[in-house]
N, C-alpha and C. Protein backbone atom coordinates (compact mmCIF):
# COMPACT_ATOMS: atom_id res chain seq x y z
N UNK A 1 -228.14 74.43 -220.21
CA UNK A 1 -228.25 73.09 -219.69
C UNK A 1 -227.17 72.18 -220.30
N UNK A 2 -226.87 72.40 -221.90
CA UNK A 2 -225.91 71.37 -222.10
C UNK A 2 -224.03 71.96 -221.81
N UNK A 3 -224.03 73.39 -221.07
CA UNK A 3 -222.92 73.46 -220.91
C UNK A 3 -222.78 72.78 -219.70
N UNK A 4 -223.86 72.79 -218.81
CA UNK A 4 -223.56 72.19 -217.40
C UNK A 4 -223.34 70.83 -217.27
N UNK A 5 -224.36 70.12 -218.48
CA UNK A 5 -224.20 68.36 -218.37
C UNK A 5 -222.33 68.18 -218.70
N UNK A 6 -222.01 69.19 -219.93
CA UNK A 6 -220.94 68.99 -220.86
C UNK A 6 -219.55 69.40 -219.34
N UNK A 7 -219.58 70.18 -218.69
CA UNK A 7 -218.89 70.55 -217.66
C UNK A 7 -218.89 69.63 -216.43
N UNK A 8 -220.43 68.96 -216.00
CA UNK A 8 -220.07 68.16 -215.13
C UNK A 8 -219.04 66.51 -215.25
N UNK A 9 -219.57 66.60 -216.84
CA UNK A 9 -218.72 65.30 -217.56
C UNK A 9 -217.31 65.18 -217.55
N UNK A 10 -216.91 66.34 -218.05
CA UNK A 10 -215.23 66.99 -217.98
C UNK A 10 -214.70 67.01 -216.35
N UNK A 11 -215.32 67.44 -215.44
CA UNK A 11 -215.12 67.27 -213.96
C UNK A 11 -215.07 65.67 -213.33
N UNK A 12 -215.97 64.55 -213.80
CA UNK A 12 -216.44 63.58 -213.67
C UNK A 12 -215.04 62.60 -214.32
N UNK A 13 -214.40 63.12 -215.86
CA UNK A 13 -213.17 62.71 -216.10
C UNK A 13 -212.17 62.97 -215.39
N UNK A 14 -211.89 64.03 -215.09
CA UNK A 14 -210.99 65.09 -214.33
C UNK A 14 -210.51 64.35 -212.80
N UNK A 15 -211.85 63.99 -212.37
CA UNK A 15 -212.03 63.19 -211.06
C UNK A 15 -211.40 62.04 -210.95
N UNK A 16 -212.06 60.88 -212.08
CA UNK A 16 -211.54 59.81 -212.37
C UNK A 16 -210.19 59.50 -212.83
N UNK A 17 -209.34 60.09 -213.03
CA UNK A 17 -208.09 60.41 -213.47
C UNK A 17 -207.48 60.55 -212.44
N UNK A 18 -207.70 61.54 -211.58
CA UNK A 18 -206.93 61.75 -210.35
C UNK A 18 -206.58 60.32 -209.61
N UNK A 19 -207.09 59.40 -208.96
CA UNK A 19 -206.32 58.53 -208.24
C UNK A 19 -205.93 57.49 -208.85
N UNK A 20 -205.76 57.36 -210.53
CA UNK A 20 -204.45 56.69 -210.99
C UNK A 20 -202.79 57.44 -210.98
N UNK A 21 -203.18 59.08 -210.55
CA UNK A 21 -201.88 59.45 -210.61
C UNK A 21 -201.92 59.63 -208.91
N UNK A 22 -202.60 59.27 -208.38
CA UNK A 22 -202.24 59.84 -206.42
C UNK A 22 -200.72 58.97 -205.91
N UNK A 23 -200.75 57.86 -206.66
CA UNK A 23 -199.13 57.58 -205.78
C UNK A 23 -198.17 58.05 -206.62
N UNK A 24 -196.88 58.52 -205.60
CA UNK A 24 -195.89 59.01 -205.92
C UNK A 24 -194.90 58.43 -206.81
N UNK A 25 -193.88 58.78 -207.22
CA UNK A 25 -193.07 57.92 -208.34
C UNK A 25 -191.95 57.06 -207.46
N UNK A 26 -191.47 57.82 -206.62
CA UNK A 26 -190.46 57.06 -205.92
C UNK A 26 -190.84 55.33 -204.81
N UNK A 27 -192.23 55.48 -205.18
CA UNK A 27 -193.30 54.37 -204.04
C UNK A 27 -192.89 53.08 -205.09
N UNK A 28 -192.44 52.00 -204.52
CA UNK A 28 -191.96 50.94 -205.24
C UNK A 28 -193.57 50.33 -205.01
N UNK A 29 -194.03 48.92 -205.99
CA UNK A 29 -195.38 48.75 -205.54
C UNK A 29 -195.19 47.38 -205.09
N UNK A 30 -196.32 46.62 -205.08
CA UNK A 30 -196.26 45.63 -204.17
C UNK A 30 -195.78 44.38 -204.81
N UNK A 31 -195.04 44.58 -206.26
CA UNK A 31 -194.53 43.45 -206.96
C UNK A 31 -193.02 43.45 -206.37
N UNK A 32 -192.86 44.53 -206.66
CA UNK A 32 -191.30 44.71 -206.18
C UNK A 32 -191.26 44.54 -204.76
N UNK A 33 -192.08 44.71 -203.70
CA UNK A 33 -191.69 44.29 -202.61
C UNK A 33 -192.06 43.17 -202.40
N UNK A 34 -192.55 42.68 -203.14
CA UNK A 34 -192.87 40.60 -203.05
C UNK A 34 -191.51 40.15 -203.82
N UNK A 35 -190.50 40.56 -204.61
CA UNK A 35 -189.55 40.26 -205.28
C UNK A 35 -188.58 40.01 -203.96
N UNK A 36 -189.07 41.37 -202.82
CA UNK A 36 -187.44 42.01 -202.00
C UNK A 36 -187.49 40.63 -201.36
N UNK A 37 -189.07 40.42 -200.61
CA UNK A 37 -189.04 39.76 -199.48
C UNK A 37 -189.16 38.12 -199.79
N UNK A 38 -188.98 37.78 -201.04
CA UNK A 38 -189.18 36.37 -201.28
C UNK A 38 -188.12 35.64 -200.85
N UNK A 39 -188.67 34.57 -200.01
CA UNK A 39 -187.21 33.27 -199.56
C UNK A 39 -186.70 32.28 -200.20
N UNK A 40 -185.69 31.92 -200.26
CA UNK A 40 -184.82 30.67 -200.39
C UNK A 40 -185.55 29.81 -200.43
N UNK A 41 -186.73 29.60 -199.11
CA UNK A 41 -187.29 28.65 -198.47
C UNK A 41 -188.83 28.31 -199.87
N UNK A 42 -188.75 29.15 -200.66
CA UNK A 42 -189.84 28.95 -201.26
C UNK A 42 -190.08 27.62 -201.47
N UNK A 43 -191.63 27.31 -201.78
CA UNK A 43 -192.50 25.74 -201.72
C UNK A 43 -191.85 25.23 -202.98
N UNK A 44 -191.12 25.92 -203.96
CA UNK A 44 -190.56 24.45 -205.18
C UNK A 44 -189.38 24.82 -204.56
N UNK A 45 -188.53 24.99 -203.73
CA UNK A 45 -187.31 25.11 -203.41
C UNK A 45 -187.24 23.94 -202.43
N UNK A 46 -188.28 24.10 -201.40
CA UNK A 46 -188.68 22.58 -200.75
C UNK A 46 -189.08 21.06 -201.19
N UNK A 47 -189.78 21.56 -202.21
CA UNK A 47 -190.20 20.14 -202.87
C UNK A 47 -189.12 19.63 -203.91
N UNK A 48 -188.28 20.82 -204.41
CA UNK A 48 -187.15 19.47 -204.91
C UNK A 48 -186.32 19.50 -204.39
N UNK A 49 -185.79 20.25 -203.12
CA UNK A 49 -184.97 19.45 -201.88
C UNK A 49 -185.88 18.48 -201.82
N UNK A 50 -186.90 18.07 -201.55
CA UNK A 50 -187.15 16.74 -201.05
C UNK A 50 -187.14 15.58 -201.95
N UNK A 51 -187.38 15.69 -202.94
CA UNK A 51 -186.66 14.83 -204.14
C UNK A 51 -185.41 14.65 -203.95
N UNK A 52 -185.08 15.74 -203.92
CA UNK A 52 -183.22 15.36 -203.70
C UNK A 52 -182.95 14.35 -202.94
N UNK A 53 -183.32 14.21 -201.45
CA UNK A 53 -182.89 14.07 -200.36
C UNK A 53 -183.48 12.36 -200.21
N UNK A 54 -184.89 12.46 -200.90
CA UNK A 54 -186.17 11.20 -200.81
C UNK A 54 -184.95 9.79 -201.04
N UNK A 55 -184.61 9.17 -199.54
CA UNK A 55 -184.30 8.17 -199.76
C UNK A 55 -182.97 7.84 -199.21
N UNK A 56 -182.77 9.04 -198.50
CA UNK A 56 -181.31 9.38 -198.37
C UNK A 56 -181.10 9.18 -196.84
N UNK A 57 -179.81 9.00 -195.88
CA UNK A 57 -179.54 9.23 -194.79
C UNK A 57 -179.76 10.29 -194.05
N UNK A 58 -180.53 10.70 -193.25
CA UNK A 58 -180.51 12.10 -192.15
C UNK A 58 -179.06 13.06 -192.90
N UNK A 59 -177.51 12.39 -192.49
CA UNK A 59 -176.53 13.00 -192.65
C UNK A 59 -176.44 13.14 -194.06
N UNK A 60 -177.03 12.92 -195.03
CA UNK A 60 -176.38 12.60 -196.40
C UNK A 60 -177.29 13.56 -196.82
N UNK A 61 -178.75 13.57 -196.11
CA UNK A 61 -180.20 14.90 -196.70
C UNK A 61 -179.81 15.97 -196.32
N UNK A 62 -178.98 16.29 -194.83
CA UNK A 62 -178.73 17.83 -194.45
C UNK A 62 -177.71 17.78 -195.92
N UNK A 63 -176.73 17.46 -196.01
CA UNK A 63 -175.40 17.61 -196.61
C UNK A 63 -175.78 18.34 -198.01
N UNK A 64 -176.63 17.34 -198.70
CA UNK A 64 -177.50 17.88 -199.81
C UNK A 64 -178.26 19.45 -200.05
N UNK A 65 -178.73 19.30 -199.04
CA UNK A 65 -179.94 20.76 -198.79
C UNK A 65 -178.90 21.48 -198.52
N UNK A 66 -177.90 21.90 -197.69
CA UNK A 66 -176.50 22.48 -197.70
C UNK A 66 -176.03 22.75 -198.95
N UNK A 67 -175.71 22.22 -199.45
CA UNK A 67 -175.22 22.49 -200.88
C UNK A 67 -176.20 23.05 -201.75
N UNK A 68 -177.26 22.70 -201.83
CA UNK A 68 -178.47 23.44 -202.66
C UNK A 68 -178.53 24.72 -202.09
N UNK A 69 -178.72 24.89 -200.99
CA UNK A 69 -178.59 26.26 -200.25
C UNK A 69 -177.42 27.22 -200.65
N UNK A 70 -176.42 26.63 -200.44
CA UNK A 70 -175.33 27.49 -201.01
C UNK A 70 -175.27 27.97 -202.51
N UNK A 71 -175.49 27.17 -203.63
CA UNK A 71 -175.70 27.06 -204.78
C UNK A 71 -176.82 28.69 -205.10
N UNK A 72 -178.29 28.20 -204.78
CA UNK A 72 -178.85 29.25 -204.74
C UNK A 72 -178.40 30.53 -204.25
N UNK A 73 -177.42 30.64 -203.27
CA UNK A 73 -177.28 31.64 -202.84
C UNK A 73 -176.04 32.36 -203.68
N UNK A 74 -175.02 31.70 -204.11
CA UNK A 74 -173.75 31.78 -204.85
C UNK A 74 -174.84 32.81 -206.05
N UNK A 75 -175.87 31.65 -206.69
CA UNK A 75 -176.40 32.30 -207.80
C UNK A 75 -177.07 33.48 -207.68
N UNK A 76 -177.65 34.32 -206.46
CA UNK A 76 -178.21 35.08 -206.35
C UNK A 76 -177.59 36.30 -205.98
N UNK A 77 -176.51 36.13 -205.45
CA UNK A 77 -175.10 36.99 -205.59
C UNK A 77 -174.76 37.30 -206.96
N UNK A 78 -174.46 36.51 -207.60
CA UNK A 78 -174.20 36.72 -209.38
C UNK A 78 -175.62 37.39 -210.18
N UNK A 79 -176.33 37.06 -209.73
CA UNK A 79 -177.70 37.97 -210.23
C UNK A 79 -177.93 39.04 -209.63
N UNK A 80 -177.59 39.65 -208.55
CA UNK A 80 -177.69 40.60 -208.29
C UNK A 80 -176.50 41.66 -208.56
N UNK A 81 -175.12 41.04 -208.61
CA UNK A 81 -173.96 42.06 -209.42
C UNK A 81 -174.70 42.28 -210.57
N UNK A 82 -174.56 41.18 -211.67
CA UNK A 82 -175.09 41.44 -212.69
C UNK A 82 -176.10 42.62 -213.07
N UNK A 83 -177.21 42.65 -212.12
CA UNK A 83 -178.31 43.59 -212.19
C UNK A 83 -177.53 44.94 -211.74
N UNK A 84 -177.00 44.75 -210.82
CA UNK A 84 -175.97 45.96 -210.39
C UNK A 84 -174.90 46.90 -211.33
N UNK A 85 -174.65 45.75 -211.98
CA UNK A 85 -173.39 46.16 -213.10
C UNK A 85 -174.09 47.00 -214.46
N UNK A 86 -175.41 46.32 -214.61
CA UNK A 86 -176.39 46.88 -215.62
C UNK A 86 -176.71 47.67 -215.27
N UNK A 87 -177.37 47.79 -214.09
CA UNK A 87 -177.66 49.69 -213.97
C UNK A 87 -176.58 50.51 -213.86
N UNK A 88 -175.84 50.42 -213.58
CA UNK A 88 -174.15 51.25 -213.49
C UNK A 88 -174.06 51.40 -214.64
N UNK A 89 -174.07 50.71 -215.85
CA UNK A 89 -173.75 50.51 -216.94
C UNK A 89 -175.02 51.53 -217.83
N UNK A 90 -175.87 52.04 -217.24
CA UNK A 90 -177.19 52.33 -217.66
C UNK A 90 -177.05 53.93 -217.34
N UNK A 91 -176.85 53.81 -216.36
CA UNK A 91 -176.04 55.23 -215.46
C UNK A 91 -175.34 55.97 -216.46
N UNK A 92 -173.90 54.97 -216.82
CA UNK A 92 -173.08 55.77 -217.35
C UNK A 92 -173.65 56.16 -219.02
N UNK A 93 -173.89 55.60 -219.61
CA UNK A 93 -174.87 55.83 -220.89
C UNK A 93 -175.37 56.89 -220.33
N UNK A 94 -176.32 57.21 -219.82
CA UNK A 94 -177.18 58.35 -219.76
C UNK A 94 -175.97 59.52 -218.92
N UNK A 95 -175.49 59.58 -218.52
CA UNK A 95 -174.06 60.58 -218.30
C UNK A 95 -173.47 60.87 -219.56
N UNK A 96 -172.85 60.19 -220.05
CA UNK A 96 -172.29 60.27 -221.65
C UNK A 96 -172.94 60.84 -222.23
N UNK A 97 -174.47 60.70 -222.69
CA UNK A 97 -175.16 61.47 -223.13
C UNK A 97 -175.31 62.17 -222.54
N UNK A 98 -175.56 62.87 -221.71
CA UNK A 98 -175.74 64.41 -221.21
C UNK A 98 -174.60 65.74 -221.59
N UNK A 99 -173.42 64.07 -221.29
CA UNK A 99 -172.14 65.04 -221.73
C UNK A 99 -172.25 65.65 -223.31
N UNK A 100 -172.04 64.55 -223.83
CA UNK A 100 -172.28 65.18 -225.70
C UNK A 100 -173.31 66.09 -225.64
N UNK A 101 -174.49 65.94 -225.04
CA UNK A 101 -175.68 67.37 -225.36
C UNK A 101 -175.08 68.71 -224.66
N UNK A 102 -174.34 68.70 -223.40
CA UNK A 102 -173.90 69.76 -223.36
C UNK A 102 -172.46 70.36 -223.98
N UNK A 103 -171.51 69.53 -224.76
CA UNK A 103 -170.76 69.73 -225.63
C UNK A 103 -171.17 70.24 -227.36
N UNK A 104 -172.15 69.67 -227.41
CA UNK A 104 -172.96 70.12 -228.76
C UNK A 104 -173.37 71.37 -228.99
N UNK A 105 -173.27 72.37 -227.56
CA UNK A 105 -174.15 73.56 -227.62
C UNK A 105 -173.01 74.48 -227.90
């Protein structure tokens, strides 16, 4: 009797374990695809364009939000080389090392 309680317990772990490993490694999760798909347009991206703009001419508020637009976008270009350049840079480290471990032998 207590090998069966002791066996169904181990099965019962065994079980429970399984669908923290069921997704695959290459499956990005749903942070990273809220990162991919996030806009420009986001609600504090609007509300201090509208500060910006609060008070301003039609022609003088586009002109503004134009330039904020571009700005963000200039910067998100530079953050994304950057991130780009770091993994390249991350890449080659782990190449280098592979090289020396197979020179070492």
């Amino acid at each position: 009797m207590k090998k069966t309680i002791v066996m169904l317990l181990v099965m019962a772990v065994a079980f429970a374990a399984t669908p923290a490993f069921a997704q695959r490694r290459d499956v990005r999760g749903a942070s990273a695809i809220a990162v991919e798909k996030a806009s420009d347009q986001a609600i504090f991206h609007r509300v201090s364009d509208w500060f910006a703009t609060r008070g301003k001419s039609p022609e003088e508020a586009k002109a503004i939000r134009t330039q904020r637009q571009a700005d963000r976008a200039a910067a998100r270009v530079q953050r994304e080389s950057a991130q780009q350049r770091r993994q390249m840079e991350r890449e080659d480290a782990k190449a280098q090392q592979g090289m020396r471990g197979r020179a070492g032998r």
